[in-house]
Protein backbone atom coordinates (compact mmCIF):
# COMPACT_ATOMS: atom_id res chain seq x y z
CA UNK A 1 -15.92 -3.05 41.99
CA UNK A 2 -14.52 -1.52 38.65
CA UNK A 3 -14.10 -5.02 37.33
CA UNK A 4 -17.31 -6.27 38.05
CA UNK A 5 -18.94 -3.33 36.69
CA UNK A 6 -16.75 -3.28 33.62
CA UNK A 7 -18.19 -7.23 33.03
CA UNK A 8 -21.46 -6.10 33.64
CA UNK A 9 -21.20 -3.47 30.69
CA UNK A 10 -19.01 -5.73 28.56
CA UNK A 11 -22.37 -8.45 28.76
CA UNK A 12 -24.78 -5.18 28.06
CA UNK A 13 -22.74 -4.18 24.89
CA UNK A 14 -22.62 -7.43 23.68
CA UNK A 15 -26.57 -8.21 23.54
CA UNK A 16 -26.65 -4.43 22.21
CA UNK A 17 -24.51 -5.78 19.44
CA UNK A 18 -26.34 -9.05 19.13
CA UNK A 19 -29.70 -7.17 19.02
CA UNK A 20 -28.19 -4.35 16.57
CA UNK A 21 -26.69 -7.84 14.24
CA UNK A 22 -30.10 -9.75 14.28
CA UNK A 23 -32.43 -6.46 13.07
CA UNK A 24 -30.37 -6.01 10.22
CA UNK A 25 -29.82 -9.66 9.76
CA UNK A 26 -33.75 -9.80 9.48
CA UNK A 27 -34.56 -7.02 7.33
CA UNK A 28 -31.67 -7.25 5.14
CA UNK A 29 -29.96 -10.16 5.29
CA UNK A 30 -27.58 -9.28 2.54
CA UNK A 31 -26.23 -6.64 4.27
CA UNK A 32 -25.19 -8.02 7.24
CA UNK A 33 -21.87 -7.01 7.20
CA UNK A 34 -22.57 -3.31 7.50
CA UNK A 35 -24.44 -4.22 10.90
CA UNK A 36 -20.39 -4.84 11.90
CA UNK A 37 -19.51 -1.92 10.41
CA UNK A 38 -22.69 0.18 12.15
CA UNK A 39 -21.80 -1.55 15.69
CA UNK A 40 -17.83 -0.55 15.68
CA UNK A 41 -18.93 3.25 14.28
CA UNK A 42 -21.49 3.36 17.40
CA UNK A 43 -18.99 2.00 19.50
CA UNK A 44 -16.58 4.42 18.40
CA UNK A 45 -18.11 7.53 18.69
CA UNK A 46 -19.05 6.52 22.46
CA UNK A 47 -15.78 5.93 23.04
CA UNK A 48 -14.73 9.18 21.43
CA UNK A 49 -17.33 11.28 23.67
CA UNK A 50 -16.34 9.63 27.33
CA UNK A 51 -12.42 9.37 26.80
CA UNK A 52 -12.80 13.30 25.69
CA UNK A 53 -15.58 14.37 28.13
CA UNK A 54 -13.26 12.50 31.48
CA UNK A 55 -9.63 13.54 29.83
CA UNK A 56 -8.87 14.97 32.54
CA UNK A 57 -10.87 13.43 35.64
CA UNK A 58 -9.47 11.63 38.65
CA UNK A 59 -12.10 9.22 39.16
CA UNK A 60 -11.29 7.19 35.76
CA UNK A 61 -13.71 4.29 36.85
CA UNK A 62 -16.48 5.94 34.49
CA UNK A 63 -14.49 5.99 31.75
CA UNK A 64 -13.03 2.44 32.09
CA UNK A 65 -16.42 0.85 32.54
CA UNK A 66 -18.16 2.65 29.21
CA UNK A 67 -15.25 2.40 27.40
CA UNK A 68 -13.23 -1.12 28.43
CA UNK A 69 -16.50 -2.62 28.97
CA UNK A 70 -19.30 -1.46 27.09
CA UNK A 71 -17.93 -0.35 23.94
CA UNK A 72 -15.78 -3.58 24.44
CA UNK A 73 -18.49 -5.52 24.30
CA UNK A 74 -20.37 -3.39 21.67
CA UNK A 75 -17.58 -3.44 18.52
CA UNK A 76 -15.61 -6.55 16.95
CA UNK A 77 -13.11 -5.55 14.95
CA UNK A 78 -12.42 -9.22 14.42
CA UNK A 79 -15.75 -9.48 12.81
CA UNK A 80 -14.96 -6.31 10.57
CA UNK A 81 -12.04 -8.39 8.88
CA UNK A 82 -13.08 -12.11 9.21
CA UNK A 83 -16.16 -10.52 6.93
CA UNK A 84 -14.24 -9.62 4.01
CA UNK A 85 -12.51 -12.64 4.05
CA UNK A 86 -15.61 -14.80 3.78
CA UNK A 87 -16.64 -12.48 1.02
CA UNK A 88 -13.71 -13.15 -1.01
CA UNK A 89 -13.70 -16.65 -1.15
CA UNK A 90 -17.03 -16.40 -2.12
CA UNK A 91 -15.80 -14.37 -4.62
CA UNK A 92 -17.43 -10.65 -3.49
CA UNK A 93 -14.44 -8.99 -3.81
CA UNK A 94 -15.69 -5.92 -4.46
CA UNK A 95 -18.01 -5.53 -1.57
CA UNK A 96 -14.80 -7.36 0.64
CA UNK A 97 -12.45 -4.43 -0.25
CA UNK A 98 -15.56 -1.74 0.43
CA UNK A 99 -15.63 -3.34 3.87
CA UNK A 100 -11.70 -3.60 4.53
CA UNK A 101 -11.38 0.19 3.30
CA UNK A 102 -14.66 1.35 5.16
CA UNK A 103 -14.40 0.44 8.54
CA UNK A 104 -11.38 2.17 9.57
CA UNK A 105 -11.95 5.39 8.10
CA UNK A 106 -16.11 5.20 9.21
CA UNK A 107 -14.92 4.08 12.63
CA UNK A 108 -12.35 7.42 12.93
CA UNK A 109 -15.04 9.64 11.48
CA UNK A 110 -17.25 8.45 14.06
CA UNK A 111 -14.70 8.62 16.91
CA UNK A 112 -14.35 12.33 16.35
CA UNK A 113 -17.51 13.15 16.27
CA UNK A 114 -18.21 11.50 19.51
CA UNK A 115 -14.94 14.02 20.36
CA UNK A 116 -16.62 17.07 18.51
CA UNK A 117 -20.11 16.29 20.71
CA UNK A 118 -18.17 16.28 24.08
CA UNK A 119 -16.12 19.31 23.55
């Protein structure tokens, strides 16, 4: 049942993401990129509330299906470096090394605050 469930919220974090891409693709289609950045922060801090809120729980099923599946689905950190790459060989290297240097530490900022909330 975990499995099926963890599917289930792997496909509902991945239209999340998809809807989340195409807004900001639409309103500002130059910054794009920071939709990938905005999707794995979200992601993050979700996963940073549930793994501290069910540390210490039996019943991990919760915890795998928000965290394995959902946020799973939700955050590509393929995407955050297959970006920057594209943007350098078109030449934006500045905005390529803003990426490559803002996603980790936005992502950990946003993972302990989803730790700060749940404690």
């Amino acid at each position: 049942m975990t499995v099926f469930l963890v599917g289930i919220f792997g496909a509902v974090g991945c239209v999340v993401r998809y809807f989340f891409e195409y807004t900001v693709r639409r309103f500002h289609p130059r910054d794009r990129p920071w939709a990938t950045v905005g999707a794995n922060a979200v992601g993050c801090a979700i996963a940073g509330f549930v793994v501290y809120r069910f540390a210490g729980a039996t019943d991990l099923h919760l915890r795998d299906v928000v965290v394995t599946g959902f946020c799973g689905g939700l955050t590509t950190f393929s995407s955050a470096f297959a970006i920057p790459a594209l943007l350098q060989r078109e030449h934006h290297w500045r905005f390529a090394a803003t990426l490559v240097v803002a996603t980790p530490i936005v992502c950990l900022g946003f993972f302990l605050l989803g730790v700060h909330l749940a404690a």
